[in-house]
Protein backbone atom coordinates (compact mmCIF):
# COMPACT_ATOMS: atom_id res chain seq x y z
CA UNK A 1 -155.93 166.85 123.88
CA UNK A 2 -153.04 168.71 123.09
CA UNK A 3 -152.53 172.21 124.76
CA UNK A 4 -152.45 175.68 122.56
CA UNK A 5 -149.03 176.16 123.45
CA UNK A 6 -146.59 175.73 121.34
CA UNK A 7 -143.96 173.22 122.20
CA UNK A 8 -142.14 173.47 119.00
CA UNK A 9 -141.96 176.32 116.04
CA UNK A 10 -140.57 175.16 112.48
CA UNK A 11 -140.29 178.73 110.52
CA UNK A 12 -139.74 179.06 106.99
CA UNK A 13 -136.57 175.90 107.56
CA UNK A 14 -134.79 175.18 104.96
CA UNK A 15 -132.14 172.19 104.41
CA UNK A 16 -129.36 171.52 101.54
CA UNK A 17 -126.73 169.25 101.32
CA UNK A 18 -124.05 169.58 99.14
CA UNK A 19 -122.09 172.33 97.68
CA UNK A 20 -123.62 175.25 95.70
CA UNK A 21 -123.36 174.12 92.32
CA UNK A 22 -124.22 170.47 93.01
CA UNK A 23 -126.67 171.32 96.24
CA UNK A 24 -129.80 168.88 96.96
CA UNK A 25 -133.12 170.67 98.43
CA UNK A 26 -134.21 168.33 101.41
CA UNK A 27 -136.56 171.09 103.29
CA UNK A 28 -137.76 173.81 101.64
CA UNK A 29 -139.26 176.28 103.61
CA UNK A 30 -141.25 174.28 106.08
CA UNK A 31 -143.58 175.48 108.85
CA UNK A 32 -144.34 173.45 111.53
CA UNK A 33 -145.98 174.44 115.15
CA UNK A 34 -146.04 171.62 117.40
CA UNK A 35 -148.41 172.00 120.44
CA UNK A 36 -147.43 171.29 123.94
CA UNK A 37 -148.36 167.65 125.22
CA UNK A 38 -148.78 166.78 121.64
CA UNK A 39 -148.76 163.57 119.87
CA UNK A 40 -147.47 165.28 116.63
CA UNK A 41 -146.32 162.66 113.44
CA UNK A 42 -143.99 163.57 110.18
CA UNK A 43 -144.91 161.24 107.65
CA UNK A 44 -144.16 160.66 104.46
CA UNK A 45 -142.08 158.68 102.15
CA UNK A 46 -138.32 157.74 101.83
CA UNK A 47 -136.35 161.05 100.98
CA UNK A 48 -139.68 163.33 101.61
CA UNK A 49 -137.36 165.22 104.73
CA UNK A 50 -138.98 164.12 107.74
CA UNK A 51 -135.89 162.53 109.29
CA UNK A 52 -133.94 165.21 108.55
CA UNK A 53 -136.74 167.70 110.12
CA UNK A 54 -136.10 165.33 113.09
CA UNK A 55 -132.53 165.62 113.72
CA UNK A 56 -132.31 169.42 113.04
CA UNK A 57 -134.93 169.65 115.68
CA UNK A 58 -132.16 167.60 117.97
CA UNK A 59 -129.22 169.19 116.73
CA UNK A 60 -127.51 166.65 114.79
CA UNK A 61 -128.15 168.70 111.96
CA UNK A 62 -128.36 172.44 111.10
CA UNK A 63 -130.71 174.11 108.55
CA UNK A 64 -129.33 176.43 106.05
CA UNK A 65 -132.28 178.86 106.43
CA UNK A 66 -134.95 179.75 108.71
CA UNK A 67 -135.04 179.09 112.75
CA UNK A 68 -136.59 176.17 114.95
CA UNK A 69 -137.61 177.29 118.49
CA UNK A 70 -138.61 175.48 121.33
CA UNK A 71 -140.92 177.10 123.91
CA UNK A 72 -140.53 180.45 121.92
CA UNK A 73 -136.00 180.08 123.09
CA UNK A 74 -134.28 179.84 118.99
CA UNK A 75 -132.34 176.31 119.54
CA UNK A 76 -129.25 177.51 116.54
CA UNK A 77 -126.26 177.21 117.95
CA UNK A 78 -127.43 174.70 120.65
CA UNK A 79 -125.46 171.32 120.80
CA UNK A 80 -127.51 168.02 121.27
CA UNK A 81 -126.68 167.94 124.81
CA UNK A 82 -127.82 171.28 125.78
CA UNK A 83 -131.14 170.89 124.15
CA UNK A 84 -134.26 169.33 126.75
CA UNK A 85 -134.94 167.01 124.10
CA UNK A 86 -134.09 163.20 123.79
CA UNK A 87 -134.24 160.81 120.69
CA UNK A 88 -135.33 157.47 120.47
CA UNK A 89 -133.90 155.80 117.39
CA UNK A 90 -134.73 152.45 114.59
CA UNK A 91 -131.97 150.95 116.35
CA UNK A 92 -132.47 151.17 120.05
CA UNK A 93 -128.39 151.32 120.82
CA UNK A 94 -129.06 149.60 124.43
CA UNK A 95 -125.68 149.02 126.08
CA UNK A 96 -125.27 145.55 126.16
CA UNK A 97 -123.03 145.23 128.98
CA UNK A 98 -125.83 147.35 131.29
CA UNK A 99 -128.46 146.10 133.17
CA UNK A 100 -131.74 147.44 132.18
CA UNK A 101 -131.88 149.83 134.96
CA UNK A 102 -128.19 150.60 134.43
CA UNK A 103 -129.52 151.35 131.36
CA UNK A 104 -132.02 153.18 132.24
CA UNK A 105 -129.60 155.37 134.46
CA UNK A 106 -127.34 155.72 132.25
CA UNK A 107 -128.56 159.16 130.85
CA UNK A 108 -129.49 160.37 134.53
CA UNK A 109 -126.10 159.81 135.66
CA UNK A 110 -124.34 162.01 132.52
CA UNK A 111 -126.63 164.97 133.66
CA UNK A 112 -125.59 164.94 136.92
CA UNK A 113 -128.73 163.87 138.80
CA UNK A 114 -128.23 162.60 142.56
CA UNK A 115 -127.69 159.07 143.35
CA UNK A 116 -130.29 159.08 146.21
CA UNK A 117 -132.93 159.98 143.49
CA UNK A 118 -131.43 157.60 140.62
CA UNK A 119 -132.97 154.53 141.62
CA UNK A 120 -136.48 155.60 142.42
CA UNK A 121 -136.48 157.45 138.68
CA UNK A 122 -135.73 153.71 137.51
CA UNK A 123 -137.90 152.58 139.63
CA UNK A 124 -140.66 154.54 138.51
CA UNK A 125 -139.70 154.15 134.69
CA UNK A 126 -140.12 150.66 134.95
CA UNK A 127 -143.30 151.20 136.17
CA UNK A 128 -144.17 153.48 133.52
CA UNK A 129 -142.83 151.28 130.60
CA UNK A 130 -144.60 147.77 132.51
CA UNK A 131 -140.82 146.42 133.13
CA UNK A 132 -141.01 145.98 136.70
CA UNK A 133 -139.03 142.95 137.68
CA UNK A 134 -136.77 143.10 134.57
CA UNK A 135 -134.26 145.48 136.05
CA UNK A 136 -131.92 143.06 136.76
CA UNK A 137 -131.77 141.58 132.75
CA UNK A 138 -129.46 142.47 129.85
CA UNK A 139 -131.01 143.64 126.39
CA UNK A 140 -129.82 140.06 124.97
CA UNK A 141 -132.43 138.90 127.52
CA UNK A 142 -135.14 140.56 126.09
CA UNK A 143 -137.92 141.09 123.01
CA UNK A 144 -138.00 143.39 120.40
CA UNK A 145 -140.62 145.00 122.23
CA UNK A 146 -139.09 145.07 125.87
CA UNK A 147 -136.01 146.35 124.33
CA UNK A 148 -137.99 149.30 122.77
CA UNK A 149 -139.51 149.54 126.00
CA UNK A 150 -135.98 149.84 127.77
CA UNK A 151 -135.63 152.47 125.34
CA UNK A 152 -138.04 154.59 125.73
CA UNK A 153 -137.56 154.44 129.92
CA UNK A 154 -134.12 155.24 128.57
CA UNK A 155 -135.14 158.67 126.70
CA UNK A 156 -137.82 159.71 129.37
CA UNK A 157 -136.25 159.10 132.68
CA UNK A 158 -134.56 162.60 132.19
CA UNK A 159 -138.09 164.19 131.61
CA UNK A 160 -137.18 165.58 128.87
CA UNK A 161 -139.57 168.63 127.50
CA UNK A 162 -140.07 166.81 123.75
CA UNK A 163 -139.39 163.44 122.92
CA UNK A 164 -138.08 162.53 119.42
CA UNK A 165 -138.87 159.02 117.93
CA UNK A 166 -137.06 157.86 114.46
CA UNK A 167 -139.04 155.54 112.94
CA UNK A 168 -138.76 153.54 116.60
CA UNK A 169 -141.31 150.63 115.80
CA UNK A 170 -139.99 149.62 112.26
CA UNK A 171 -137.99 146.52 113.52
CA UNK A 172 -141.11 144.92 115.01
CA UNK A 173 -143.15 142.54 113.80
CA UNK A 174 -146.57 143.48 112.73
CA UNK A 175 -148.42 142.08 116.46
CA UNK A 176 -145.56 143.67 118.38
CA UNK A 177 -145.84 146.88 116.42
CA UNK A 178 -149.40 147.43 116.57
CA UNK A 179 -149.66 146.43 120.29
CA UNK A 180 -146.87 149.07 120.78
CA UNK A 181 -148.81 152.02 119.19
CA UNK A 182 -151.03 151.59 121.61
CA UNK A 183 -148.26 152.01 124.17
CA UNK A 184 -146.54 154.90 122.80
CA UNK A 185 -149.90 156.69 123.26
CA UNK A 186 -150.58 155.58 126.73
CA UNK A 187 -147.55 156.87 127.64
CA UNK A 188 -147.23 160.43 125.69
CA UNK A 189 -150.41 161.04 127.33
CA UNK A 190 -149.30 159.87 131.06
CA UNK A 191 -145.72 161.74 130.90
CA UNK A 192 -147.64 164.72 129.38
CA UNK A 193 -144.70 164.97 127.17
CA UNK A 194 -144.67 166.09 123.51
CA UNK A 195 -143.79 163.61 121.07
CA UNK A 196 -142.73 163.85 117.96
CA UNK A 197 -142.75 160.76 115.62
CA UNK A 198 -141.58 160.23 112.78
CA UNK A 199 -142.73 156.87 109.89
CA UNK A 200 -143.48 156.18 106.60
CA UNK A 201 -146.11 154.07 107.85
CA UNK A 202 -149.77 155.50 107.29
CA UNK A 203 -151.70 153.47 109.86
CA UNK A 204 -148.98 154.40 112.39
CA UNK A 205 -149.66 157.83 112.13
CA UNK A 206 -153.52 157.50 112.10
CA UNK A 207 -153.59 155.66 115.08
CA UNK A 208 -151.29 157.46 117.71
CA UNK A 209 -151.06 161.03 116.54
CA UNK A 210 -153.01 164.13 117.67
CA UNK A 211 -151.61 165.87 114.30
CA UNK A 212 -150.14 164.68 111.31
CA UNK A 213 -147.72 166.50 108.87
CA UNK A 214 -147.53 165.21 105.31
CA UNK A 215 -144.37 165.46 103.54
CA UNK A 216 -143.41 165.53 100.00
CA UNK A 217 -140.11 166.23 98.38
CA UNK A 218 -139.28 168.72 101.57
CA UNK A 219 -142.46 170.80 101.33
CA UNK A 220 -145.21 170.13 103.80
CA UNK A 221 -148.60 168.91 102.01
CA UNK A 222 -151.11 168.80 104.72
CA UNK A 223 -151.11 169.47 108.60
CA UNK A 224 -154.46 168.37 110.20
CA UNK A 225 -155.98 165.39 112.78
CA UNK A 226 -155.74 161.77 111.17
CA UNK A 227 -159.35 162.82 110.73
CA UNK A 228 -158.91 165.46 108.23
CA UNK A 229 -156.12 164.16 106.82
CA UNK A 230 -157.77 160.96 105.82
CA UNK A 231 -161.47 162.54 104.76
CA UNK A 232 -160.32 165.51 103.61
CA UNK A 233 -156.86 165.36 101.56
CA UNK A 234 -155.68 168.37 100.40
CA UNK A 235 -154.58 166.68 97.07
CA UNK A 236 -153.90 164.01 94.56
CA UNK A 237 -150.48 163.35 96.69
CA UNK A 238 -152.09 162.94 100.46
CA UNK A 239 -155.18 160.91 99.07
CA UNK A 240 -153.03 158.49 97.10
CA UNK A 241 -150.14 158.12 100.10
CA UNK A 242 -152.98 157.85 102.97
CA UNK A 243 -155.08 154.52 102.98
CA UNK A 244 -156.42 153.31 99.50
CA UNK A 245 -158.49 155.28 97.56
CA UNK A 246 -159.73 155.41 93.69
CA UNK A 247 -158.95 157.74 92.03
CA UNK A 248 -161.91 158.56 89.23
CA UNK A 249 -162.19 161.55 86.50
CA UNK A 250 -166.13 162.45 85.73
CA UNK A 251 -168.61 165.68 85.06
CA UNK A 252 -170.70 167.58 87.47
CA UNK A 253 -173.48 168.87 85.77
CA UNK A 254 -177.43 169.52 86.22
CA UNK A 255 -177.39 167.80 90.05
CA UNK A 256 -175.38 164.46 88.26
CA UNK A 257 -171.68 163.28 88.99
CA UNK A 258 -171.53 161.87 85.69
CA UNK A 259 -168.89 159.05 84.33
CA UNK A 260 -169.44 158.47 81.01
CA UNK A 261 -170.82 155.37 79.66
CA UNK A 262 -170.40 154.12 83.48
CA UNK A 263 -173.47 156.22 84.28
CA UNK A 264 -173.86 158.46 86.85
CA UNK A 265 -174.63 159.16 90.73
CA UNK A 266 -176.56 162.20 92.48
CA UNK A 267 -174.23 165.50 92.81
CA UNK A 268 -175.22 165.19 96.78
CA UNK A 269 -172.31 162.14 96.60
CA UNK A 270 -169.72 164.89 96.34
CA UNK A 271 -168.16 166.03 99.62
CA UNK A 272 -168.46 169.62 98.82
CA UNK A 273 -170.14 171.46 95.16
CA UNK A 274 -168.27 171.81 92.14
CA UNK A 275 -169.18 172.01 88.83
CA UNK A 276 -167.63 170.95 85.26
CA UNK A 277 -164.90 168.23 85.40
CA UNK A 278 -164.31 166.80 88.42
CA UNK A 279 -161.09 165.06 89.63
CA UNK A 280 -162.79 162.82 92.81
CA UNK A 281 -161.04 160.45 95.30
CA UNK A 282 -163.19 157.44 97.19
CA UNK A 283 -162.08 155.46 99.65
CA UNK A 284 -163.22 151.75 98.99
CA UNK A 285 -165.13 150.94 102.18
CA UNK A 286 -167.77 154.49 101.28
CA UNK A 287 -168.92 152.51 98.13
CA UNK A 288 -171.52 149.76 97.79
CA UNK A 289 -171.66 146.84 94.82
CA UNK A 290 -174.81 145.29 93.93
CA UNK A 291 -174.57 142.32 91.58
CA UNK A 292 -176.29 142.30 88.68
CA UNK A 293 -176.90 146.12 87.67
CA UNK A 294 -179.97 145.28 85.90
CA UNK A 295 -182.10 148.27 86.41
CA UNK A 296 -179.62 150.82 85.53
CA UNK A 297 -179.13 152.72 88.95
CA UNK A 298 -175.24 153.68 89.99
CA UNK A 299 -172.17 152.93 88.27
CA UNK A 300 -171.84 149.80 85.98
CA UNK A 301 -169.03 148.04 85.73
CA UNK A 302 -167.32 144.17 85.41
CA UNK A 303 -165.42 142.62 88.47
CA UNK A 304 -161.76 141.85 87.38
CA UNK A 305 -160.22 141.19 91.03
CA UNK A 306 -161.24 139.65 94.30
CA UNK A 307 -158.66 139.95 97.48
CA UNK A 308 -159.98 137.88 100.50
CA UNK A 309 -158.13 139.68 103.29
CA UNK A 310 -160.32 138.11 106.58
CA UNK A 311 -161.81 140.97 108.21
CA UNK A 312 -163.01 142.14 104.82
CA UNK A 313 -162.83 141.54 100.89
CA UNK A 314 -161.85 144.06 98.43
CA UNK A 315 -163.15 144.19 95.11
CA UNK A 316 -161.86 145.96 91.96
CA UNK A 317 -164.30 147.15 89.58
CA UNK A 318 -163.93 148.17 86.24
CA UNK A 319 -166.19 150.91 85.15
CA UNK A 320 -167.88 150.43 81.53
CA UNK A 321 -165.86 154.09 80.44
CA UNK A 322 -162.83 152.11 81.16
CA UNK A 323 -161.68 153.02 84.57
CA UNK A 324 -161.08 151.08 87.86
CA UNK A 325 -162.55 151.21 91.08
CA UNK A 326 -162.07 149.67 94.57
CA UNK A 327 -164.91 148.34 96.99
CA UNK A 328 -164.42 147.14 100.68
CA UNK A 329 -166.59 144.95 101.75
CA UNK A 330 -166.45 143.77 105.65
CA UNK A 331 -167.21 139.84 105.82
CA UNK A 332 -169.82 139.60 108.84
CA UNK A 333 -170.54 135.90 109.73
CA UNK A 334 -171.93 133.92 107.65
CA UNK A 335 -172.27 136.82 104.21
CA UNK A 336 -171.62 134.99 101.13
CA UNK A 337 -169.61 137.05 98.61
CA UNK A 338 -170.71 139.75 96.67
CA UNK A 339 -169.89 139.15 93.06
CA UNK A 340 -166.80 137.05 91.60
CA UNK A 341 -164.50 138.20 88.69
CA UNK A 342 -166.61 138.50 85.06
CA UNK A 343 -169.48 139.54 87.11
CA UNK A 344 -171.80 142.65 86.17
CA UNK A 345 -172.02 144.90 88.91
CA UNK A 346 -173.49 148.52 89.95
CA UNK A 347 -171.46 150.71 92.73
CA UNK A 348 -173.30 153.41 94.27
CA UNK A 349 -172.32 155.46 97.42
CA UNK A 350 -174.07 157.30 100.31
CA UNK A 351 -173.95 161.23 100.97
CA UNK A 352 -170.42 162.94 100.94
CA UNK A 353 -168.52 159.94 99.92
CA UNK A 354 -166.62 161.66 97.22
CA UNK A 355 -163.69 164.09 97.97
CA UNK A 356 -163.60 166.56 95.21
CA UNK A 357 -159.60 167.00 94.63
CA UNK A 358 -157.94 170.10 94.75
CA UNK A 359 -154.72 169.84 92.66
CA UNK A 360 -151.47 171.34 94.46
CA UNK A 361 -147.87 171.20 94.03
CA UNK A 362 -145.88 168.31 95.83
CA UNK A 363 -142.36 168.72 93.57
C-alpha cells in the first residue's frame, strides 16, 4: 500500500499553448497528490492533458500557473536533468549500437556513478527486470517486451525517486501487454518507487494502479482506487469512459425504481436513496435476464444483439419504454444460452447494482 507521504503535489496547474488571443486550455487548474511508493495512473482520453501533466512533472514542459512539488522542494525552474525523476516513453529509444547492459549503464555513467559499482547496478537490474543472461544482446535481438524490459532497467538503475511511464505498453500486443502489467506492478512494489503512469487504456489502469486520476478536457473528474472509480463514478463522463455500462433514465418513487412501460425494480437496487427522476448507470455483468418474462417481475424487454466473446456473452436488451440495456453473462461449461435476438426477456438485478449519477462538469 502506498505510504501517506506525498511523493508528488499538483496545485492549482495550469497549461496553455499558444498565444493570448489564440491560446488552447490543456490543464486547468489541476490538483494532484501523489503518495510515496505509489502506483498512481492519469487516464483519460486523447487531448484530456495527461501527457502533458506528465512531462511538466519531468520538465519538458512548464505550466503557465500554479506549482508542482516533489517531496514538498517546488521543481520550477528545474531542468530535466536536475530533477530525481526518469521517464520511460511509447517508444523505448534503446541505443542500438549498445549492448543491453551498455544500455543499461548508459544513464549511470552520465551521472557520474563509479565504475567499480556500474556493473553490479546492471547486474542487479537484470535481475530485477528477469534479463539475466541477455546482457550481452542488442535491442534488434530482442521482443517488444524484453526491449520494454531493457527500458525500464534503463530508467531505474539510477534509483530514481519517481518513475514516469508514457503510455509505455501501447506498442505491445494484447498477451505481451497484459503479461507486462503484471510486471510493472511487481516491480513498483519491489523498487518501492513511485510510479506514475500514464494510458488511455481503462483495464490498464484498473489493474496496476493504487490510484487513478480521471481526466477530461484538462480538469480532473475523479481521483479514487480502481475500486471506487469503477463502482462509484462520480459522473455521466467516468461511468461511460470506465468499463461498459448502460446508461438508463427512470422514477424513484413509493420504494419503486420505475421505467415506464418497462416496469419496475425495488428502490433497494439503487446504490444509494434518491427520489424523483433518476439518471442510473449499470454495469452489464450486475444484471440478470430470464427468458420469457411471463409473470411480470423485473424489466421487460426484446433481445436485439448477441456478442459471443468466450469467457462470457453479452446481451443487449431493449426495454419495452424504448431504451437499451446490456447483460453479461459468464459461459460456465456446458450453459446453453440465455435468450437469442426477438426473444422476450425480464432483467432484474441484486442489491446496490444501480449507481445513481451525479451530473458534473467535464468541458
Amino acid at each position: 500500500m502506498p505510504a501517506d507521504r506525498a511523493a508528488i503535489e499538483i496545485d492549482q496547474v495550469i497549461k496553455r499553448f499558444g498565444d493570448s488571443d489564440h491560446a488552447v486550455l490543456a490543464l486547468d487548474a489541476v490538483s494532484i497528490s501523489i503518495s510515496e511508493n505509489e502506483f498512481f495512473t492519469l487516464l483519460g482520453p486523447s487531448g484530456c492533458g495527461k501527457t502533458t501533466l506528465l512531462r511538466m512533472i519531468a520538465g519538458f514542459e512548464d505550466p503557465s500557473g500554479g506549482d508542482i512539488r516533489l517531496y514538498g522542494e517546488s521543481l520550477t525552474g528545474k531542468l530535466p536533468f536536475q530533477r530525481p525523476v526518469n521517464t520511460v516513453f511509447q517508444s523505448y529509444a534503446l541505443f542500438p549500437h549498445l549492448t543491453v547492459a551498455e544500455n543499461i549503464a548508459f544513464g549511470l555513467e552520465m551521472r557520474g556513478v563509479a565504475k567499480a559499482d556500474i556493473a553490479p547496478r546492471v547486474d542487479s537490474m537484470l535481475r530485477l527486470v528477469k534479463l539475466e543472461g541477455f546482457a550481452k544482446r542488442r535491442p534488434h535481438q530482442l521482443s517488444g517486451g524484453q526491449q520494454q524490459r531493457v527500458a525500464l532497467a534503463r530508467a531505474l538503475a539510477p534509483q530514481p525517486r519517481v518513475l514516469l511511464l508514457d503510455e509505455s505498453l501501447s506498442a505491445l500486443d494484447l498477451k505481451l501487454r497484459k503479461e507486462m502489467q503484471v510486471e510493472l506492478k511487481r516491480l513498483q512494489r519491489e523498487t518501492g518507487i513511485t510510479f506514475v503512469f500514464v494510458t488511455h487504456d481503462q483495464e490498464e489502469a484498473l489493474t496496476m494502479s493504487d490510484r487513478i486520476a480521471v481526466l477530461s478536457a484538462g480538469k480532473v473528474q475523479q481521483i479514487g482506487s480502481p475500486e471506487a472509480i469503477y463502482d462509484r463514478p462520480a459522473n455521466r463522463f467516468v461511468a461511460d469512459f470506465i468499463g461498459e455500462t448502460s446508461f438508463l433514465s427512470g422514477h424513484i418513487a413509493a420504494e419503486q425504481l420505475h421505467f415506464g412501460a418497462a416496469g419496475s425494480l425495488p428502490a433497494s437496487v439503487l446504490d444509494r436513496q434518491g427520489d424523483g427522476v433518476a439518471a442510473v448507470a449499470v454495469r452489464p455483468e450486475r444484471l440478470q435476464l430470464a427468458a420469457n418474462g411471463a409473470d411480470g417481475t423485473g424489466l421487460q424487454g426484446v433481445v436485439s444483439e448477441v456478442v459471443y466473446r468466450g469467457v462470457d456473452t453479452v446481451y443487449t436488451v431493449q426495454l419495452a419504454d424504448g431504451q437499451p440495456c446490456r447483460v453479461r453473462n459468464t459461459n460456465s461449461l456446458g450453459a446453453s444460452r440465455l435468450a437469442d435476438v426477438g426473444d422476450r426477456v425480464c432483467l432484474t438485478a441484486q442489491p446496490g447494482a444501480f449507481h445513481l449519477l451525479q451530473e458534473a462538469s467535464h468541458g
